[in-house]
N, C-alpha and C. Protein backbone atom coordinates (compact mmCIF):
# COMPACT_ATOMS: atom_id res chain seq x y z
N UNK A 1 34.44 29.79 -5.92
CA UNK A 1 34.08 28.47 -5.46
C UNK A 1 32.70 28.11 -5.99
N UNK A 2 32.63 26.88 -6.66
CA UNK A 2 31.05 26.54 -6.97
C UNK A 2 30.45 25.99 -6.31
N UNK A 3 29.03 26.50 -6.22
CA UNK A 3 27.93 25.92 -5.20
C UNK A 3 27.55 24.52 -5.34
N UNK A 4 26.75 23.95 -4.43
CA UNK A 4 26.97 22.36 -4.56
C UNK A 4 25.17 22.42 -4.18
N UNK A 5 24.66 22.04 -5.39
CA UNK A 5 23.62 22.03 -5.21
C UNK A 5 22.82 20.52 -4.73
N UNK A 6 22.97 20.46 -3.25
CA UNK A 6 22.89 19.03 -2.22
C UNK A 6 21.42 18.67 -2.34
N UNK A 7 20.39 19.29 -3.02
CA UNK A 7 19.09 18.90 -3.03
C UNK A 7 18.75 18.25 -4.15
N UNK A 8 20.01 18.79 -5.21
CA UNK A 8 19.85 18.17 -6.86
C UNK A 8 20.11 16.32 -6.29
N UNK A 9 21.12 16.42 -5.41
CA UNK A 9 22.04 15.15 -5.53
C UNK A 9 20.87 14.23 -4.95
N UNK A 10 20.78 14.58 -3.83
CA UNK A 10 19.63 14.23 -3.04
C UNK A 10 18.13 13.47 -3.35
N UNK A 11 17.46 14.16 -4.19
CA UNK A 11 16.69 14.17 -4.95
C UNK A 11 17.14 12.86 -5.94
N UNK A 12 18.14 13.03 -6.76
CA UNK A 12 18.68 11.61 -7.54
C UNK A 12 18.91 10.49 -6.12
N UNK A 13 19.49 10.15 -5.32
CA UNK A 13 19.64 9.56 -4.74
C UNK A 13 18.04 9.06 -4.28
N UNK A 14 17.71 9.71 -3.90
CA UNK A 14 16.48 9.15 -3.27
C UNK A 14 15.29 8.19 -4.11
N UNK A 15 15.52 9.20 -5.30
CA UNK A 15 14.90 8.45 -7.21
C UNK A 15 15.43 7.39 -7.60
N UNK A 16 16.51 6.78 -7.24
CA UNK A 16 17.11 5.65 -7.33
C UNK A 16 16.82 4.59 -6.91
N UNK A 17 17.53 5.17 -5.43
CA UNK A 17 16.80 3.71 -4.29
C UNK A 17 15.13 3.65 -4.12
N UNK A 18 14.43 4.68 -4.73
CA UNK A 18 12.91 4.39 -4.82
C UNK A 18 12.90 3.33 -5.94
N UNK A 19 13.48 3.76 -7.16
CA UNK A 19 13.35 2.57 -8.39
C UNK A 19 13.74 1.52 -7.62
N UNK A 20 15.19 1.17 -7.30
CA UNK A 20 15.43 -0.31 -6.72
C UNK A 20 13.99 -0.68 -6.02
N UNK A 21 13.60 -0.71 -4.61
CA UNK A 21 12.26 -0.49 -4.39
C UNK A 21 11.42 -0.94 -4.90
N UNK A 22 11.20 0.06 -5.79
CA UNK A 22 9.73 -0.33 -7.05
C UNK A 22 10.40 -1.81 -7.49
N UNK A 23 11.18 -2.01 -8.38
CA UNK A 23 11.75 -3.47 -8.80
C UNK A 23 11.97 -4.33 -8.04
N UNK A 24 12.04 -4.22 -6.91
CA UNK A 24 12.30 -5.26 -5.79
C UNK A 24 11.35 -5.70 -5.62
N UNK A 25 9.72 -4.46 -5.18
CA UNK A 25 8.48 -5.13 -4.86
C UNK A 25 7.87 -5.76 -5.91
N UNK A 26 7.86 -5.27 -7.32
CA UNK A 26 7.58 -5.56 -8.82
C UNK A 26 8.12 -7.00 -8.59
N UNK A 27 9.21 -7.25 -8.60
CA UNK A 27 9.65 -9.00 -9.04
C UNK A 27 8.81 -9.81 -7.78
N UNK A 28 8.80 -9.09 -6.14
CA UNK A 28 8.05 -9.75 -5.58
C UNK A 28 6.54 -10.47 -5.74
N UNK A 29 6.12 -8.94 -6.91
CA UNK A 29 4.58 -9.64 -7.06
C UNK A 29 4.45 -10.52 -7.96
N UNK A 30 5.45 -10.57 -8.81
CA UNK A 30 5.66 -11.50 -9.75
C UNK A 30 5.97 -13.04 -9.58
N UNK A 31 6.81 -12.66 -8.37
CA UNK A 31 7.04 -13.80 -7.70
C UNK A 31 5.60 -14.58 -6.97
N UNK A 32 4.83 -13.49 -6.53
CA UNK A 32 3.59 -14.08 -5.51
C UNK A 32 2.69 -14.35 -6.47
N UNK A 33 2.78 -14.38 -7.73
CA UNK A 33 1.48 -14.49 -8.97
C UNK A 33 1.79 -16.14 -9.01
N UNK A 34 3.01 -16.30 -9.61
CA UNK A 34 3.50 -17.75 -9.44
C UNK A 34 2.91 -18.57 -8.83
N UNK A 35 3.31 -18.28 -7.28
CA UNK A 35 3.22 -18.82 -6.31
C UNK A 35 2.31 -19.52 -5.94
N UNK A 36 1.05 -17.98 -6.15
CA UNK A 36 -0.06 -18.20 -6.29
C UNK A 36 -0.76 -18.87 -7.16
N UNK A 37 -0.32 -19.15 -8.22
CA UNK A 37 -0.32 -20.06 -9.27
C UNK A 37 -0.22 -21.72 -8.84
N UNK A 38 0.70 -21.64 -8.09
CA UNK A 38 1.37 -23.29 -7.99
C UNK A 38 0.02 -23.67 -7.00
N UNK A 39 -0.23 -22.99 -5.84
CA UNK A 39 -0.82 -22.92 -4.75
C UNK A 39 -2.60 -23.43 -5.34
N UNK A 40 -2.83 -22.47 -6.30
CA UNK A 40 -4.01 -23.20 -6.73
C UNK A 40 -3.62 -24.57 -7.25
N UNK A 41 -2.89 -24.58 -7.87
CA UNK A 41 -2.26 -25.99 -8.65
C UNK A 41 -2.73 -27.35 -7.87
N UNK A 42 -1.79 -26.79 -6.49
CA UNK A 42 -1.91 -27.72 -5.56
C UNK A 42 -3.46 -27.71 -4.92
N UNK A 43 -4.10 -26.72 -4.49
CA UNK A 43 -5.58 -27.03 -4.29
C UNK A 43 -6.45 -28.06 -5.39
N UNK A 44 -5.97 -28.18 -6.51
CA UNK A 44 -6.72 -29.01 -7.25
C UNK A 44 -6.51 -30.39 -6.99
N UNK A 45 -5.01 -30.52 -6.69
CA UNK A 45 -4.80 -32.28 -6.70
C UNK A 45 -4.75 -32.86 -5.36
N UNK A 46 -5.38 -31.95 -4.62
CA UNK A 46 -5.18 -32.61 -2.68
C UNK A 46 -7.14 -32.70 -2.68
N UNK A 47 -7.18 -33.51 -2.14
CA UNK A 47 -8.16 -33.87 -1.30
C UNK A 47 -8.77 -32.57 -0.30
N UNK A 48 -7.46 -32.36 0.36
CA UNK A 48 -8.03 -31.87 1.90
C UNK A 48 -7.55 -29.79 1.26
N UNK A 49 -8.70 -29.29 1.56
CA UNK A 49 -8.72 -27.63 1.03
C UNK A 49 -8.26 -26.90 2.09
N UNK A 50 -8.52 -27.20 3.41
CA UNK A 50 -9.02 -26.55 4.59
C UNK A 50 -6.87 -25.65 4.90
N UNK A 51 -5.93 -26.00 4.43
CA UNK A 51 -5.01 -25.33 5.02
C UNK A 51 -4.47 -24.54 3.56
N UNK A 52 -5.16 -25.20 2.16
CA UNK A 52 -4.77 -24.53 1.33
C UNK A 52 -5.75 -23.08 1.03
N UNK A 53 -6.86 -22.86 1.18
CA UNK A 53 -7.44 -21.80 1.63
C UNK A 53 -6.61 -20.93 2.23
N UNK A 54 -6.19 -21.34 3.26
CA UNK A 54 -5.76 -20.05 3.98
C UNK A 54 -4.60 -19.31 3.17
N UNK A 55 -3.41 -20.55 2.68
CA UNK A 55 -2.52 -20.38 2.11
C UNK A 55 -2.79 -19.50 0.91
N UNK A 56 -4.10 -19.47 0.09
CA UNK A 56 -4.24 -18.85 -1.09
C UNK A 56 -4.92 -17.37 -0.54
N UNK A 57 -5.48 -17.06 0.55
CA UNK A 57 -6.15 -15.95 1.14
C UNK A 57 -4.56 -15.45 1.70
N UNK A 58 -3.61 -15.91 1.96
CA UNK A 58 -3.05 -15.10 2.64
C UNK A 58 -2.15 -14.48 1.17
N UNK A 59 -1.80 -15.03 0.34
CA UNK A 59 -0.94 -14.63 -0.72
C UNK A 59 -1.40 -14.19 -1.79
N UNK A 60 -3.32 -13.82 -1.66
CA UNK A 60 -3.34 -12.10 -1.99
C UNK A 60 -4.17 -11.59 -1.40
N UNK A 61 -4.05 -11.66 -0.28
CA UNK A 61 -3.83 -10.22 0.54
C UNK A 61 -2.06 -9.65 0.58
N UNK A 62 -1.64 -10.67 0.41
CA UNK A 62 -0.10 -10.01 0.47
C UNK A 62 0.05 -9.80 -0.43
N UNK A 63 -0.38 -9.92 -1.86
CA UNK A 63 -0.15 -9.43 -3.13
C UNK A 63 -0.54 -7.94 -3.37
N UNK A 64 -1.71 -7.79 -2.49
CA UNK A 64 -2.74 -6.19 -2.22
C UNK A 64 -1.75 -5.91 -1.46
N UNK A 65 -0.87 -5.80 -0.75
CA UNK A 65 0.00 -5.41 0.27
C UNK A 65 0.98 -4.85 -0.87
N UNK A 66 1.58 -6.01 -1.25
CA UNK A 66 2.59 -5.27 -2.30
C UNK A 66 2.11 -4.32 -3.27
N UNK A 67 0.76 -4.64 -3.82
CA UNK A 67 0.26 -3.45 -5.03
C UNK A 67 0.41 -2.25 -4.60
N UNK A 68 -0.15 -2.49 -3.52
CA UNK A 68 -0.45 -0.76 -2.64
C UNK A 68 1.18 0.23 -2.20
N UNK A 69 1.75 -0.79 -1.90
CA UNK A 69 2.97 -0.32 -1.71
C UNK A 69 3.73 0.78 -3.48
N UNK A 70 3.26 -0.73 -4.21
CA UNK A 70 4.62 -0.01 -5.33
C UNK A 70 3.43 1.35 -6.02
N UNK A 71 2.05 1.07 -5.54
CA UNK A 71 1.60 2.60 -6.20
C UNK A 71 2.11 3.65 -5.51
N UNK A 72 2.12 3.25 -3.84
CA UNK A 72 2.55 4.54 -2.87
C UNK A 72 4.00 5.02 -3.70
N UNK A 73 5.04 3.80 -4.32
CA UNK A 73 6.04 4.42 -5.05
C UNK A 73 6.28 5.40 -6.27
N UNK A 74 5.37 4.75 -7.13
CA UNK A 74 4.84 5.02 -8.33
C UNK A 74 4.07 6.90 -8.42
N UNK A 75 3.48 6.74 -7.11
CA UNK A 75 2.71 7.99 -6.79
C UNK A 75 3.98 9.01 -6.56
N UNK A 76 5.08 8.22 -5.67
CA UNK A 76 6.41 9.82 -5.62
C UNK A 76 6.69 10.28 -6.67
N UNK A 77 7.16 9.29 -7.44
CA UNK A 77 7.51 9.52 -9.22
C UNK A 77 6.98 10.57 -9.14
N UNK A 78 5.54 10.86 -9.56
CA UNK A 78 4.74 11.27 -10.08
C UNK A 78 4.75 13.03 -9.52
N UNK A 79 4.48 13.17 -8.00
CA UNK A 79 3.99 14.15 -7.01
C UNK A 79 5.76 14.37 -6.30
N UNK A 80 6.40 13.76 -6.47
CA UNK A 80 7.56 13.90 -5.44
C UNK A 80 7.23 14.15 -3.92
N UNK A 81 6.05 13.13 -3.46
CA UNK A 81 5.74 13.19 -2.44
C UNK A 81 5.10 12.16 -2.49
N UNK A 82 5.16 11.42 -0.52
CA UNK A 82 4.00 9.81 -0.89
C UNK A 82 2.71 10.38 -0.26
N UNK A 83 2.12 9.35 -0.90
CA UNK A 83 0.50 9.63 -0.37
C UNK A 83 0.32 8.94 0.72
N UNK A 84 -0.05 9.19 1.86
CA UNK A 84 -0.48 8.42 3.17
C UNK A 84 -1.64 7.70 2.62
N UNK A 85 -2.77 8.00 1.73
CA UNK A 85 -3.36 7.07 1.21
C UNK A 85 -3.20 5.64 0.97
N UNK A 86 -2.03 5.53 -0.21
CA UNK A 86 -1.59 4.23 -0.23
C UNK A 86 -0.91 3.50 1.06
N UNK A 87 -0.08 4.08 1.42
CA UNK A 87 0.59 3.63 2.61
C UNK A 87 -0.34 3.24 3.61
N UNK A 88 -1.39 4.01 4.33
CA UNK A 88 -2.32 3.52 5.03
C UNK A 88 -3.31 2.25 4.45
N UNK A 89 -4.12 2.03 3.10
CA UNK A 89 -4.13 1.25 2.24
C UNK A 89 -3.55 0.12 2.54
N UNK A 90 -2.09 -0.37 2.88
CA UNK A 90 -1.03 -1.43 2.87
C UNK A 90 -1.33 -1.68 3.99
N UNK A 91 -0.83 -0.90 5.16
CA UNK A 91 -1.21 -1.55 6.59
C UNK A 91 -2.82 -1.90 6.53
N UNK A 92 -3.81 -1.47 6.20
CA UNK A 92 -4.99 -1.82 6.43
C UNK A 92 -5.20 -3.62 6.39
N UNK A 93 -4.74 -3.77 4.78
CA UNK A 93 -4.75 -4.76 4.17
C UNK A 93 -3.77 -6.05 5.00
N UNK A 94 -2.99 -5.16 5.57
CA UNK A 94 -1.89 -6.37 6.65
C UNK A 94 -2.56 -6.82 7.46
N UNK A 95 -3.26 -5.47 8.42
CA UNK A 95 -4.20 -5.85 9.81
C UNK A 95 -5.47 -6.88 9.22
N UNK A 96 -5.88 -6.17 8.16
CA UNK A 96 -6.90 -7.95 7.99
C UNK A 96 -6.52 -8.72 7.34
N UNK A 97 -5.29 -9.08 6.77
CA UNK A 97 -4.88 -10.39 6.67
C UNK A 97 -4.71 -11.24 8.03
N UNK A 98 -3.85 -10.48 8.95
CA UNK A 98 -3.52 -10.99 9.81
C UNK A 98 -4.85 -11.93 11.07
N UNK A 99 -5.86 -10.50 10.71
CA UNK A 99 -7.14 -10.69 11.64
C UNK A 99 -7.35 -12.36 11.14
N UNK A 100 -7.90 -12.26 9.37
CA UNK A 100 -8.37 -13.13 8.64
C UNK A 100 -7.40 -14.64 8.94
N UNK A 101 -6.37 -14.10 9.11
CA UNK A 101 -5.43 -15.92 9.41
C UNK A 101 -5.90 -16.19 10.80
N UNK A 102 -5.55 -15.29 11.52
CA UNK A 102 -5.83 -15.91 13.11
C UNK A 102 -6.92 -16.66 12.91
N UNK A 103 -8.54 -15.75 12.77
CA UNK A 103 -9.28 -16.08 13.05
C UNK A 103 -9.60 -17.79 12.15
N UNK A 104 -9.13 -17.69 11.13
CA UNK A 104 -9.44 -18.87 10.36
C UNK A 104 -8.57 -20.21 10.76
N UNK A 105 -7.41 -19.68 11.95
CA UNK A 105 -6.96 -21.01 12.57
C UNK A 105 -7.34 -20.63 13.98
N UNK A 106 -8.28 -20.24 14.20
CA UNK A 106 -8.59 -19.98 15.75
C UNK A 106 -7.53 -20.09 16.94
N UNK A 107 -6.89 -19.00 16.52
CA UNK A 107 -5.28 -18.49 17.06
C UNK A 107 -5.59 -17.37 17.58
N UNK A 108 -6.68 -16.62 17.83
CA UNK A 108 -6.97 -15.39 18.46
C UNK A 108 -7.73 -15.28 19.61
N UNK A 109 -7.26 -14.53 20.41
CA UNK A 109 -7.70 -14.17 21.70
C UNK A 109 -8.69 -13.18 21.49
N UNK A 110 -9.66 -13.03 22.23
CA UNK A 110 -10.55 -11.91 22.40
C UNK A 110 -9.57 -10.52 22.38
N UNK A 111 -8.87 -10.41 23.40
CA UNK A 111 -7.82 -9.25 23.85
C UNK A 111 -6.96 -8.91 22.39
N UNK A 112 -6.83 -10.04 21.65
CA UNK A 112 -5.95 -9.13 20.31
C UNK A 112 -6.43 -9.12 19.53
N UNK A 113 -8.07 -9.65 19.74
CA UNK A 113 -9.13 -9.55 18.36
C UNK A 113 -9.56 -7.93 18.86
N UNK A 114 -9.58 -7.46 19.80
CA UNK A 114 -10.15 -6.08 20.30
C UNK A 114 -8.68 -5.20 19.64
N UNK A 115 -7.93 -5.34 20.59
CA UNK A 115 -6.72 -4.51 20.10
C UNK A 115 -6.44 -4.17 18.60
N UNK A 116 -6.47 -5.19 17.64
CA UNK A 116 -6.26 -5.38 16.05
C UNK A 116 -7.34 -4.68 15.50
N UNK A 117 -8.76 -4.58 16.27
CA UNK A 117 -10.04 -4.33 15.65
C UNK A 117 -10.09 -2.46 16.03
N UNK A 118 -9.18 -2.19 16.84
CA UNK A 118 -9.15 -0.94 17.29
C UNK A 118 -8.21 -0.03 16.69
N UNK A 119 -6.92 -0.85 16.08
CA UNK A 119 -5.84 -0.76 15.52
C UNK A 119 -6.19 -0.27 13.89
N UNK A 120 -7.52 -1.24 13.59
CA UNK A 120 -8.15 -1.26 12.49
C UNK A 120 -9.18 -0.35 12.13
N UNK A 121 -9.74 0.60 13.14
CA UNK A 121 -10.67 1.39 13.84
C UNK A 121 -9.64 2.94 13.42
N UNK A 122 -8.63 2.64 14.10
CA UNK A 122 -7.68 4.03 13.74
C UNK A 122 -7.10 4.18 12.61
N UNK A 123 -6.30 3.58 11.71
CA UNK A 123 -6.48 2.93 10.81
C UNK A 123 -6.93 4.25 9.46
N UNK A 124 -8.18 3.70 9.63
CA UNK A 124 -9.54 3.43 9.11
C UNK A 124 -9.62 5.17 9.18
N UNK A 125 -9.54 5.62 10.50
CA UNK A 125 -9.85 6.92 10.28
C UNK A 125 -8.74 8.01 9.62
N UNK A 126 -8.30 7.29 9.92
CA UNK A 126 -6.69 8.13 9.29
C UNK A 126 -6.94 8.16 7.64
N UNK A 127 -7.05 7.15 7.32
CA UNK A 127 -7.38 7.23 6.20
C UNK A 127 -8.43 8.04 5.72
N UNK A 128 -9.49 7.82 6.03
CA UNK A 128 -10.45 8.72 5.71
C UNK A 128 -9.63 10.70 5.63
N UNK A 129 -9.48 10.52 6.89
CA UNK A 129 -8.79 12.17 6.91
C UNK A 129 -7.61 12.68 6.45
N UNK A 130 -6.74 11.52 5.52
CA UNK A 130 -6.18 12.29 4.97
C UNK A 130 -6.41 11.96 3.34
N UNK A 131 -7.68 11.43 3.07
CA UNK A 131 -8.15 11.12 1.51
C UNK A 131 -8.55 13.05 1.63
N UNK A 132 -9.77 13.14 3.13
CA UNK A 132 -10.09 14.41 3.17
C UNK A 132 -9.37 15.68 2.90
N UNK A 133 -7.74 15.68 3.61
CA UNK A 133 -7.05 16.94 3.26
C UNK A 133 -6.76 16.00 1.80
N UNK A 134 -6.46 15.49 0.99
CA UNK A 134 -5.64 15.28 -0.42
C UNK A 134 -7.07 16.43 -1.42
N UNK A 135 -8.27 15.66 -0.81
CA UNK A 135 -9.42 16.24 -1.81
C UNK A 135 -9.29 17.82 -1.40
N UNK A 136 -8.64 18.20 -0.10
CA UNK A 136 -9.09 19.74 0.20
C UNK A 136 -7.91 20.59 -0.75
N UNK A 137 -6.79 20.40 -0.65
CA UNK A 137 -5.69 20.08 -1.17
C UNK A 137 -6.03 20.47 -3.27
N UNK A 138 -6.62 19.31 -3.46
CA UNK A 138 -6.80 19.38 -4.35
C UNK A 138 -7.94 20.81 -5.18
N UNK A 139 -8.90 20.70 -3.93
CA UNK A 139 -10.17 21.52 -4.77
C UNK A 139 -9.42 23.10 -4.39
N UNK A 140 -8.45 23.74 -3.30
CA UNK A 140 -7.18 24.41 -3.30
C UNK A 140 -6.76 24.96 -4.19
N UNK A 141 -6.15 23.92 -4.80
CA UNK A 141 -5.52 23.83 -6.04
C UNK A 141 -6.11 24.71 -7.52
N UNK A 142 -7.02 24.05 -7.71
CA UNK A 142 -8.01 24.57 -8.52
C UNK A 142 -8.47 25.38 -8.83
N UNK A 143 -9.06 26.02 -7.24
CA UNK A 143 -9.55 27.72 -7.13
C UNK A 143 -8.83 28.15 -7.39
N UNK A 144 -7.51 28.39 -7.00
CA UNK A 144 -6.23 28.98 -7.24
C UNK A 144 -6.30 28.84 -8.85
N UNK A 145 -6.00 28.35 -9.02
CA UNK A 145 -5.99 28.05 -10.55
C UNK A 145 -7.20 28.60 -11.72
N UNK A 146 -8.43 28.46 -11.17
CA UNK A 146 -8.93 29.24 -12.07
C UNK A 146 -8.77 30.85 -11.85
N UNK A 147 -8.73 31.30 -10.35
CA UNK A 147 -8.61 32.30 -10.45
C UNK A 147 -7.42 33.16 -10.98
N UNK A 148 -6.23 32.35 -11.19
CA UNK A 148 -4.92 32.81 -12.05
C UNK A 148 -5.57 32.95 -13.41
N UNK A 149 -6.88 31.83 -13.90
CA UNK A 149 -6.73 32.04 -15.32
C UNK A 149 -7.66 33.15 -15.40
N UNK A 150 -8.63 33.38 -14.51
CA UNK A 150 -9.95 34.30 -15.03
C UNK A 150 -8.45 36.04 -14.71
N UNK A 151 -7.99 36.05 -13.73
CA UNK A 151 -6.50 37.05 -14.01
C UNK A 151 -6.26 37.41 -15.19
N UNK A 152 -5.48 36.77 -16.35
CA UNK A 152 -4.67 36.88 -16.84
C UNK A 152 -5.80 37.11 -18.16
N UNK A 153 -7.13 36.52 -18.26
CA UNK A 153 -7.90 37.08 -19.34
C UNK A 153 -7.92 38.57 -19.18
């Protein structure tokens, strides 16, 4: 009976629907360059700036939303693993878009300017600590590595 090697398959499967993914968010940013395109367009021939601002702040920060995303993809390719880096990166960039719209239509409460700012607070540290294990990770790596090569001289 031949073995069925379910991690080979697996592995393709998962490499796949990551590409779809990557191309899905790819045409999205392509789509939001446009957009963003027309959007200035239209800031030039209106009079009134005050709602097209927001409109052009919010569609790139969502463009940084998508970048960050298709590197977090780009990065599996690469490592066959995602980086919480990028991924944390993306939400960051959501929580202050989001902060940045409220506050610029004065749609925010004290209570979810605290909550979002705390949200943004954790966040924040997460990130930091796991840039920290990637670098520990990495300098790991290394020692290991020279000491295989100073070995084998």
């Amino acid at each position: 009976m031949k073995n069925i090697d379910f991690r080979k398959y697996f592995d393709r499967i998962i490499a796949v629907v990551f590409s779809v993914i990557l191309v899905i968010i790819t045409l999205g940013i392509i789509i939001g360059v446009v957009q963003l395109l027309y959007t200035l367009g239209d800031m030039v021939m209106k009079e009134e700036l005050g709602r097209d601002y927001l409109k052009l702040i919010s569609e790139v920060l969502t463009l940084f939303i998508l970048i960050e995303l298709s590197r977090s993809l780009v990065e599996y390719f690469n490592t066959r693993r995602l980086r919480m880096t990028f991924i944390v990166d993306a939400a960051i960039v959501f929580v202050l878009r989001e902060i940045m719209i409220k506050l610029f239509e004065h749609k925010i409460t004290p209570e979810e300017l605290y909550a979002l700012s705390a949200l943004l607070l954790v966040m924040s540290l997460l990130r930091i600590g796991s840039f920290w294990i990637y670098q520990r990770e990495q300098d790991t790596l290394r020692l290991h590595g020279d000491k295989k090569g100073q070995a084998s001289q």
